[in-house]
C-alpha atoms as a PDB file:
ATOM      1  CA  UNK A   1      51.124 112.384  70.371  1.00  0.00           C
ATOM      2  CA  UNK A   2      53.365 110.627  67.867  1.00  0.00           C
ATOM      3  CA  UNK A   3      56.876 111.729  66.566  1.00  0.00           C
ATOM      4  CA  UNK A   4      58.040 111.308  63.201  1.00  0.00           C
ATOM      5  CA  UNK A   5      61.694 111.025  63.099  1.00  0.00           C
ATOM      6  CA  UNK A   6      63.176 112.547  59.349  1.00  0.00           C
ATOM      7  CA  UNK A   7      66.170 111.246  57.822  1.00  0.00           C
ATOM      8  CA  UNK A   8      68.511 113.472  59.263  1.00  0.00           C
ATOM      9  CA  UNK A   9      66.969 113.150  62.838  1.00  0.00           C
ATOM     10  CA  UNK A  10      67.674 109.613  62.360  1.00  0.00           C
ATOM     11  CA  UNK A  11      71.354 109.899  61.371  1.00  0.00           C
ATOM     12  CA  UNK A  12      72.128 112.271  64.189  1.00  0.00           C
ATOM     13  CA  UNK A  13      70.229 110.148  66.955  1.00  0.00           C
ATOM     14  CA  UNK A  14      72.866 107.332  64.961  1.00  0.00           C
ATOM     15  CA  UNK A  15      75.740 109.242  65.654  1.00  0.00           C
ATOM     16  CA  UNK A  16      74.933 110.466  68.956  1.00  0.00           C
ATOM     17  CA  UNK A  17      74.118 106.841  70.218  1.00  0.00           C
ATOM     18  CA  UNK A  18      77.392 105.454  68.828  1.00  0.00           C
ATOM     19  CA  UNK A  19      79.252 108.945  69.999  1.00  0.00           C
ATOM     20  CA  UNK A  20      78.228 108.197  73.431  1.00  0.00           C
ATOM     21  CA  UNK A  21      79.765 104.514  73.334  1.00  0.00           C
ATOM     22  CA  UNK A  22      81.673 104.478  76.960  1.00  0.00           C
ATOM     23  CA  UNK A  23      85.694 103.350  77.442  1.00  0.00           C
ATOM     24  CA  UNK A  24      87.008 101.345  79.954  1.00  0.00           C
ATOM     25  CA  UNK A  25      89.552 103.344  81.368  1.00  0.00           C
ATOM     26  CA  UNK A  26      92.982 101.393  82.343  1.00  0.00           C
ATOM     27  CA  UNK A  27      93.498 100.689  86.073  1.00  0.00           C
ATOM     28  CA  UNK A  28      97.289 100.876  86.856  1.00  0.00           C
ATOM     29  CA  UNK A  29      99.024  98.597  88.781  1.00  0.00           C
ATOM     30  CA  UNK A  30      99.180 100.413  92.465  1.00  0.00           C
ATOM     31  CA  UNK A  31      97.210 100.710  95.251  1.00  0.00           C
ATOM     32  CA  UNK A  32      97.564 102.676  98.294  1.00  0.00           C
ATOM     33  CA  UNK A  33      96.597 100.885 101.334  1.00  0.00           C
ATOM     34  CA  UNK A  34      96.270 102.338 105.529  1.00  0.00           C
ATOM     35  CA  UNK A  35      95.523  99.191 107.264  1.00  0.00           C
ATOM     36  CA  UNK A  36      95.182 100.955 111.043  1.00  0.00           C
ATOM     37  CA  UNK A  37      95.930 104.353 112.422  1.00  0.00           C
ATOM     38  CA  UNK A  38      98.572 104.208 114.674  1.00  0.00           C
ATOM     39  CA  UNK A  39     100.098 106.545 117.204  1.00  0.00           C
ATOM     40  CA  UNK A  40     103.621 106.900 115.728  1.00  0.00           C
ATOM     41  CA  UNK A  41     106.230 109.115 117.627  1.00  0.00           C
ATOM     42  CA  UNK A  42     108.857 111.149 116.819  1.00  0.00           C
ATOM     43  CA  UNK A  43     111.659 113.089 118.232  1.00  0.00           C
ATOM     44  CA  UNK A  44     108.991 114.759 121.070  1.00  0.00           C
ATOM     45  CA  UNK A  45     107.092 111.388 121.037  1.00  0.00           C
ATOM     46  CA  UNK A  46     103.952 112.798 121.261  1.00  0.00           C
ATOM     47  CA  UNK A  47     100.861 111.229 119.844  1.00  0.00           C
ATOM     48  CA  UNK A  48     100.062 111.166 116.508  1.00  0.00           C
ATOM     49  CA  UNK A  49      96.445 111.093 115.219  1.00  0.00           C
ATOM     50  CA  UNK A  50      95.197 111.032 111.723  1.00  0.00           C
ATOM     51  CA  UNK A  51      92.381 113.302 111.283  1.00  0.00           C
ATOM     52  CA  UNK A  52      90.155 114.779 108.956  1.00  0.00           C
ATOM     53  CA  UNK A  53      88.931 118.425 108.674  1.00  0.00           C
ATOM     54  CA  UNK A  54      85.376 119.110 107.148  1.00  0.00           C
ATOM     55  CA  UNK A  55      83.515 121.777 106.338  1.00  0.00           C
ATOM     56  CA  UNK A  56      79.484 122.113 107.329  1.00  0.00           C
ATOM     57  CA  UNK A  57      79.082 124.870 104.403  1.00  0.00           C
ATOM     58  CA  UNK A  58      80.259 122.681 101.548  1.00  0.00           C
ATOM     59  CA  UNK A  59      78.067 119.525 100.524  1.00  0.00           C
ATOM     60  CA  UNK A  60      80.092 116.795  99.103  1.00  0.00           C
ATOM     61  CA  UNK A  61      79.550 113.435  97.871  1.00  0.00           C
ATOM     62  CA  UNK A  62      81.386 110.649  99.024  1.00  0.00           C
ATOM     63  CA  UNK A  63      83.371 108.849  96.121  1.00  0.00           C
ATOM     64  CA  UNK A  64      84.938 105.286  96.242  1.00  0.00           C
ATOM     65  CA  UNK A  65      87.040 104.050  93.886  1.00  0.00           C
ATOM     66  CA  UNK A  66      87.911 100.560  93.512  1.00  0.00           C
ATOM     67  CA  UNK A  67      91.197  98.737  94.763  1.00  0.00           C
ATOM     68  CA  UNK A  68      93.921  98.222  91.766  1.00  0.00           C
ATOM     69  CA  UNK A  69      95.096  94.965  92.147  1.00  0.00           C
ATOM     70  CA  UNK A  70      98.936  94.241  92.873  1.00  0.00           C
ATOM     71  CA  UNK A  71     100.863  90.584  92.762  1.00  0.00           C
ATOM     72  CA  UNK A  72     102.677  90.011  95.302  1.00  0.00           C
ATOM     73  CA  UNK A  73     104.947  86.595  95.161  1.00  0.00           C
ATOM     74  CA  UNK A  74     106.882  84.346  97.954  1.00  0.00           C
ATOM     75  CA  UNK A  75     109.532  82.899  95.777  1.00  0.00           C
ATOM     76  CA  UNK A  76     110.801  79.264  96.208  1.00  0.00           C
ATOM     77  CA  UNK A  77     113.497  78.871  99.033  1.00  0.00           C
ATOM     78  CA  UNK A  78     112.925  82.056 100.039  1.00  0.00           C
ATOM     79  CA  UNK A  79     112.009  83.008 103.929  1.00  0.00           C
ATOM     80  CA  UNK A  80     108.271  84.210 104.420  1.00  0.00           C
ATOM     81  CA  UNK A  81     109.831  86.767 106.453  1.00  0.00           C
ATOM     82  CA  UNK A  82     111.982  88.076 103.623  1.00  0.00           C
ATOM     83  CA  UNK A  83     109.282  87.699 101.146  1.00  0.00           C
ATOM     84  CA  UNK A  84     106.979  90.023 103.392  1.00  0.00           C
ATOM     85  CA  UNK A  85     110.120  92.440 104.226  1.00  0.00           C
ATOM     86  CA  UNK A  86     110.206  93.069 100.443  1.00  0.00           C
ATOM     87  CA  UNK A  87     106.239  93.678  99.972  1.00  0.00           C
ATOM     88  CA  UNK A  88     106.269  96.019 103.232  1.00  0.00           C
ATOM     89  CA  UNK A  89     109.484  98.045 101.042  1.00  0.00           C
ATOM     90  CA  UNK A  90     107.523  97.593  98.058  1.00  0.00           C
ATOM     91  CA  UNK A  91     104.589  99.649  99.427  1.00  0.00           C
ATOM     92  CA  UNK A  92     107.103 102.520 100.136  1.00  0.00           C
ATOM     93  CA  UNK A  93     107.932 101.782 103.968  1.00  0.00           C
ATOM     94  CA  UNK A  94     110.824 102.632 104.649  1.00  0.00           C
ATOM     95  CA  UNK A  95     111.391 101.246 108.049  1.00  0.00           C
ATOM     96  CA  UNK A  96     109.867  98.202 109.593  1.00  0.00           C
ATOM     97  CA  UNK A  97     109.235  97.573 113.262  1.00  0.00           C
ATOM     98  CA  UNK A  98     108.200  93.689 114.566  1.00  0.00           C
ATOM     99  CA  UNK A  99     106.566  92.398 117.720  1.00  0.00           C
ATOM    100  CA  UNK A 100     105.958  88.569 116.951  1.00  0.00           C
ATOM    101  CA  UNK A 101     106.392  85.591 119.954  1.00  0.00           C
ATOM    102  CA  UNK A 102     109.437  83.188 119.152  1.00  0.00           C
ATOM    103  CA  UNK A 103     106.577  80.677 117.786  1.00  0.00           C
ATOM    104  CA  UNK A 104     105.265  82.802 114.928  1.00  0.00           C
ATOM    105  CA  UNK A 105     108.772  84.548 114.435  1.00  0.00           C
ATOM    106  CA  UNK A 106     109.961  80.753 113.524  1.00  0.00           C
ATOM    107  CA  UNK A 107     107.250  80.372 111.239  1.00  0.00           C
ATOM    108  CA  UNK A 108     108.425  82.927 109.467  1.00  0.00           C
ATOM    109  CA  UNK A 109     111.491  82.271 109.478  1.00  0.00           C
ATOM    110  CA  UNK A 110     111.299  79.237 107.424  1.00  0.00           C
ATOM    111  CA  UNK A 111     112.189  78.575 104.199  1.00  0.00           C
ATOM    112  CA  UNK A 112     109.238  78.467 101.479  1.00  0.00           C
ATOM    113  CA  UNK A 113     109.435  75.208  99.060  1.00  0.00           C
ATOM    114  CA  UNK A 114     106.840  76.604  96.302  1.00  0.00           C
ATOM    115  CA  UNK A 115     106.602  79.611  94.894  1.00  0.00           C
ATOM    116  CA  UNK A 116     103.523  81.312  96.031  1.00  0.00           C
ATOM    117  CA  UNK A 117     101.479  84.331  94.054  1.00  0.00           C
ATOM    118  CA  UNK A 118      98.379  86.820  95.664  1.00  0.00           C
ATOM    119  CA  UNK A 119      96.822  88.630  93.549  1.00  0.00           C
ATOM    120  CA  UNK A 120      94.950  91.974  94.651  1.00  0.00           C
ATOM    121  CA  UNK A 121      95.640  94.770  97.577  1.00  0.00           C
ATOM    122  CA  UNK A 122      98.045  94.345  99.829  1.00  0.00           C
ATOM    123  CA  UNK A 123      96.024  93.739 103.288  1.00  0.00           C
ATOM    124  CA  UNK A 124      94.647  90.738 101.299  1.00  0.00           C
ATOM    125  CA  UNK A 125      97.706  89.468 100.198  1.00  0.00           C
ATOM    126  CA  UNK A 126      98.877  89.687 103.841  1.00  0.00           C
ATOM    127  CA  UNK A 127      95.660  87.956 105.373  1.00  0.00           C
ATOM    128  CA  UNK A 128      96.354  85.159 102.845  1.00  0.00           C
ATOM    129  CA  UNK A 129     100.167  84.490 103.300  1.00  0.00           C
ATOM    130  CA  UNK A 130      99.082  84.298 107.370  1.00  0.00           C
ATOM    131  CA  UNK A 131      96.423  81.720 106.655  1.00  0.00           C
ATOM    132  CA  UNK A 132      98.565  79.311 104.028  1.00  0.00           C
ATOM    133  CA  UNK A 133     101.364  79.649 107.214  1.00  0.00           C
ATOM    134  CA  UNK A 134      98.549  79.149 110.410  1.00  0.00           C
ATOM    135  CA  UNK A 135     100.456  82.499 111.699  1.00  0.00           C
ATOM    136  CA  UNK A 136      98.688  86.026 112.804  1.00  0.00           C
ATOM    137  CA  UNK A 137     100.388  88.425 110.900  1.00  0.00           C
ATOM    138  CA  UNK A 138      98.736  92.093 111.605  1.00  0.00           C
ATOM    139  CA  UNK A 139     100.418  95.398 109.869  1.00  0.00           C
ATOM    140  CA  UNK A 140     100.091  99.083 110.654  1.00  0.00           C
ATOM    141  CA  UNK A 141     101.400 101.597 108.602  1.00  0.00           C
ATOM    142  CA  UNK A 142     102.130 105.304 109.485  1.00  0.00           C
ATOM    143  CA  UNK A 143     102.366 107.335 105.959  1.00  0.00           C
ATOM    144  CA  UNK A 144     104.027 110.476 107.242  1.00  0.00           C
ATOM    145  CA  UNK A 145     107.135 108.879 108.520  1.00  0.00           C
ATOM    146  CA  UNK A 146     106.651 105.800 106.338  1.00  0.00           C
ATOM    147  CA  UNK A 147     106.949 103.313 109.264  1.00  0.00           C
ATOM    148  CA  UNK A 148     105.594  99.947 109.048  1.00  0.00           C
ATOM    149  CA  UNK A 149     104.867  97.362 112.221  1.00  0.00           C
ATOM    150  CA  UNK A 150     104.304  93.732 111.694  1.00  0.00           C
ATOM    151  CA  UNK A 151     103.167  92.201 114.861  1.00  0.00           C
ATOM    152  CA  UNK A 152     101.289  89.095 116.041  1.00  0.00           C
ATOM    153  CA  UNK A 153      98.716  90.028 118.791  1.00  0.00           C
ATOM    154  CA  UNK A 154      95.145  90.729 119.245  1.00  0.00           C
ATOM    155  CA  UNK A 155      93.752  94.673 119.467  1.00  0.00           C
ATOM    156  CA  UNK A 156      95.745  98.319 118.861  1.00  0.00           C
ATOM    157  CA  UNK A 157      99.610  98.802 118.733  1.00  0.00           C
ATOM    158  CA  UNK A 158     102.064 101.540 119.067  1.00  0.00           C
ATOM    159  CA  UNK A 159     105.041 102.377 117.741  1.00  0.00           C
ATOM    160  CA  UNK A 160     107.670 104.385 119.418  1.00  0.00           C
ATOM    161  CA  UNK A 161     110.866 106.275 117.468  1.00  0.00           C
ATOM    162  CA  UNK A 162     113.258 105.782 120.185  1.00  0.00           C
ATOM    163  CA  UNK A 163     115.680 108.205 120.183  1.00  0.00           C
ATOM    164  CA  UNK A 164     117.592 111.308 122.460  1.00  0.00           C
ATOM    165  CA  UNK A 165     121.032 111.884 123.807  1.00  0.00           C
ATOM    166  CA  UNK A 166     120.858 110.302 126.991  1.00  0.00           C
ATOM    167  CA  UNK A 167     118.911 107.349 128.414  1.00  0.00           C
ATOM    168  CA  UNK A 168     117.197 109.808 131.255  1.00  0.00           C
ATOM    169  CA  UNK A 169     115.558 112.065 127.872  1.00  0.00           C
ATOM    170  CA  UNK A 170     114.423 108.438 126.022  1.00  0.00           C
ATOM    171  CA  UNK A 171     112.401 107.628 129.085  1.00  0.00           C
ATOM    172  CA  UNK A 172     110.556 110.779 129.955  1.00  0.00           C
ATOM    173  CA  UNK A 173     109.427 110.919 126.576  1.00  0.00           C
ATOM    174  CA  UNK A 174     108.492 107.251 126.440  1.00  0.00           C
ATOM    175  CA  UNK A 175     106.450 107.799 129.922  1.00  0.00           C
ATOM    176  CA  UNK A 176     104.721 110.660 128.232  1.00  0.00           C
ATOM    177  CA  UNK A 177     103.966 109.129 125.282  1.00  0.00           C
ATOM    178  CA  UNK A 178     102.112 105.947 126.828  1.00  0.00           C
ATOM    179  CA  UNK A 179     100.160 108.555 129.296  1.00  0.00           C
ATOM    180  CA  UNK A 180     101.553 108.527 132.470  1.00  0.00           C
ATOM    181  CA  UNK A 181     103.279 110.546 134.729  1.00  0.00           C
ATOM    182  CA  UNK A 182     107.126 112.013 134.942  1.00  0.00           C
ATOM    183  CA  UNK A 183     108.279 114.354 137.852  1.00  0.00           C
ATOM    184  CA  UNK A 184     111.196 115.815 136.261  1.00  0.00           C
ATOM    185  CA  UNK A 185     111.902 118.133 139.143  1.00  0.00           C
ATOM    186  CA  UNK A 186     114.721 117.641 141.625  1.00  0.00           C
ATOM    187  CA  UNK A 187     112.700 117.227 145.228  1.00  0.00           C
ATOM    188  CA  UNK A 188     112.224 114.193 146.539  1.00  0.00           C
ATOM    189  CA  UNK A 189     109.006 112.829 144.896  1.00  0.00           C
ATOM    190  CA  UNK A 190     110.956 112.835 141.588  1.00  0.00           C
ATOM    191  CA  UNK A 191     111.033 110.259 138.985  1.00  0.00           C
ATOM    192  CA  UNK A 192     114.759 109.784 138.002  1.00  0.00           C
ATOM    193  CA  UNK A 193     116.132 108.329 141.584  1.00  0.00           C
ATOM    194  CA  UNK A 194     119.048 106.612 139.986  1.00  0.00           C
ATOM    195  CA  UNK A 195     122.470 108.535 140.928  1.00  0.00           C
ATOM    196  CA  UNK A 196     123.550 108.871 137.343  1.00  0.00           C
ATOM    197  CA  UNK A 197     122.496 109.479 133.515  1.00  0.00           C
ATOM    198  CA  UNK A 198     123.886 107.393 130.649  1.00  0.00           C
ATOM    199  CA  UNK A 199     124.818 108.183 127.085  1.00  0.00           C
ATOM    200  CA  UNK A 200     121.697 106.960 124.603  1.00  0.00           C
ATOM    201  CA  UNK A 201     123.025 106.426 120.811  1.00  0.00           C
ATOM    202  CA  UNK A 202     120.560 104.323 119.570  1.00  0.00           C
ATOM    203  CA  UNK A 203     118.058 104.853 117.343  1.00  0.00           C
ATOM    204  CA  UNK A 204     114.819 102.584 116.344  1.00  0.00           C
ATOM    205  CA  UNK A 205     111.154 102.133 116.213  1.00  0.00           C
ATOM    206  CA  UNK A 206     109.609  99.927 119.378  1.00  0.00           C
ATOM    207  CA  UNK A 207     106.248  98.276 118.322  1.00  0.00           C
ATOM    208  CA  UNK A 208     104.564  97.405 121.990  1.00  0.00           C
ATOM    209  CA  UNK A 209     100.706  96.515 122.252  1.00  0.00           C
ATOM    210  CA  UNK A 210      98.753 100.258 122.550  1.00  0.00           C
ATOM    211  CA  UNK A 211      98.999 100.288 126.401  1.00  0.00           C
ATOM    212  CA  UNK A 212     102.201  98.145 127.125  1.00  0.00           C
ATOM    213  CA  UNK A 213     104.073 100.332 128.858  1.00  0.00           C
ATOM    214  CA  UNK A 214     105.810  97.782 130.712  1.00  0.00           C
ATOM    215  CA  UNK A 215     107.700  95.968 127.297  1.00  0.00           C
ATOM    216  CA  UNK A 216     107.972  99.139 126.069  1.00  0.00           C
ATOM    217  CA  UNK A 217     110.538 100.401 129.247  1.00  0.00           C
ATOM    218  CA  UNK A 218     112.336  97.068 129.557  1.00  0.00           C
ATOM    219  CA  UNK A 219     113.481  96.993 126.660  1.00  0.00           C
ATOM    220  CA  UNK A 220     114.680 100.495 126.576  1.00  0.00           C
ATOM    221  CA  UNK A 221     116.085 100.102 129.956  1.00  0.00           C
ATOM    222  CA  UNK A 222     118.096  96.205 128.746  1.00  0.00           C
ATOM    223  CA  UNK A 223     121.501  97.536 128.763  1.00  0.00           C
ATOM    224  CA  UNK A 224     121.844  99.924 131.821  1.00  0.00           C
ATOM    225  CA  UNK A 225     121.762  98.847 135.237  1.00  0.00           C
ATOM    226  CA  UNK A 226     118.542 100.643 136.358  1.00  0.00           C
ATOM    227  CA  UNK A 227     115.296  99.401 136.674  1.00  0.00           C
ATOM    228  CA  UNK A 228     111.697 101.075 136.241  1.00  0.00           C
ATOM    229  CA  UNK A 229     108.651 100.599 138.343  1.00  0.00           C
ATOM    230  CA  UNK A 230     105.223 102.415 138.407  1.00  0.00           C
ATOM    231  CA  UNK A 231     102.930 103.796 141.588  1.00  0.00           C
ATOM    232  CA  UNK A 232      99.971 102.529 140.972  1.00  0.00           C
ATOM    233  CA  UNK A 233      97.926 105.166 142.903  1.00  0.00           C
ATOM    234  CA  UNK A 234      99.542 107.963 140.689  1.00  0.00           C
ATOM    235  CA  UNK A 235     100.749 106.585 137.517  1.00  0.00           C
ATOM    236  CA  UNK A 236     103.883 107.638 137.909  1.00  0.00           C
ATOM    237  CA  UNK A 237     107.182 106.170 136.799  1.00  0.00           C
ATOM    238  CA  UNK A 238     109.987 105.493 138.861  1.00  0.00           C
ATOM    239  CA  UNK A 239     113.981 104.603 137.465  1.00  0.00           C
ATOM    240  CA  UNK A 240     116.083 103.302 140.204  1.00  0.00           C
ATOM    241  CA  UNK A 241     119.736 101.782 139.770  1.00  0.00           C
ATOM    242  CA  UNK A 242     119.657  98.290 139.701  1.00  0.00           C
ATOM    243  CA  UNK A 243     122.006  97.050 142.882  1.00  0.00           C
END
């Protein structure tokens, strides 16, 4: 069957064909970027875990929208570590932990002598500032206590708030936070042997590889004269004064 379009029908086909003309809509110039979940601790230092709830009586359709670019710049004399300290506060972190050997902490360290410009999201302006320097930089971000950690090794990381008032608290909670076990009783297969408890004022985050207890207790432990070991059969921890 044919159709005969009139005048009029012709017009309004016009005017709903230019009508229907689409706009570019105007990006804006931020992007919000998780790189890794992390487990992130505060004052209890108990894990932290991202998660997602869903519901199996509501369809949805998953939606993607595409990364706004950013520009992120190294400027000339300035220290790549600097530079990066300023993206990381840029982004809205507010605190910064770092786990880097002294070799890639150098690197770093050194004055740039151009000025350098990445365009797009932030993970790729990262990714490209560690391959111009021949460094492994890696970040993890925590967005509820806006924590970032900048580190240098391969596979998951942890960061630790370390904080309580007295050195014997800090520990249990690190133990407990890393998995293993703490006898806080008072009989003999206890887990603080050491004859006396010290004053804790500090107060920072401790980026350690995801299972590294080890790091993670010496260098809580550095300034008091007790030492920490671990029974292998149990997992548990064990602070002794350091004679």
């Amino acid at each position: 069957m044919n159709i005969k379009i009139t005048g009029l029908a012709a017009v309004c086909a016009a005017l709903l064909a230019t009508g229907c003309a689409s706009q570019n809509e105007t990006l804006g110039n931020g992007e919000y970027l998780e790189l890794l979940s992390i487990n992130v601790v505060e004052r209890d230092l108990s894990s932290f875990t991202p998660t997602n709830i869903s519901r199996t009586d509501i369809a949805t359709i998953a939606t993607k929208k595409a990364p706004i670019p950013y520009t992120f710049t190294v400027r000339s004399g300035e220290r790549y570590q600097v530079a990066l300290n300023r993206w990381i506060k840029a982004m809205g972190y507010q605190n910064i932990a770092w786990s880097m050997n002294p070799t890639h902490r150098q690197a770093l360290d050194e004055l740039s002598n151009t000025s350098m410009r990445f365009d797009g999201s932030f993970k790729k302006a990262v990714n490209e500032l560690s391959d111009a320097l021949g460094t492994p930089i890696n970040i993890i971000t925590d967005n509820k206590t806006l924590v970032a950690g900048v580190y240098d090794f391969d596979g998951e990381a942890r960061i630790t708030h370390i904080k309580g008032s007295s050195l014997k608290i800090v520990v249990e909670r690190v133990v407990k936070n890393y998995g293993l076990r703490w006898d806080s009783g008072d009989a003999f297969s206890r887990s603080w042997l050491a004859p006396n408890d010290y004053e804790f004022g500090s107060d920072y985050y401790l980026l350690t590889e995801k299972e590294d207890i080890e790091t993670a207790l010496t260098t809580v432990l550095e300034a008091f004269p007790v030492y920490s070991s671990i029974v292998e059969s149990t997992g548990q921890v064990i602070i002794q004064e350091d004679l």
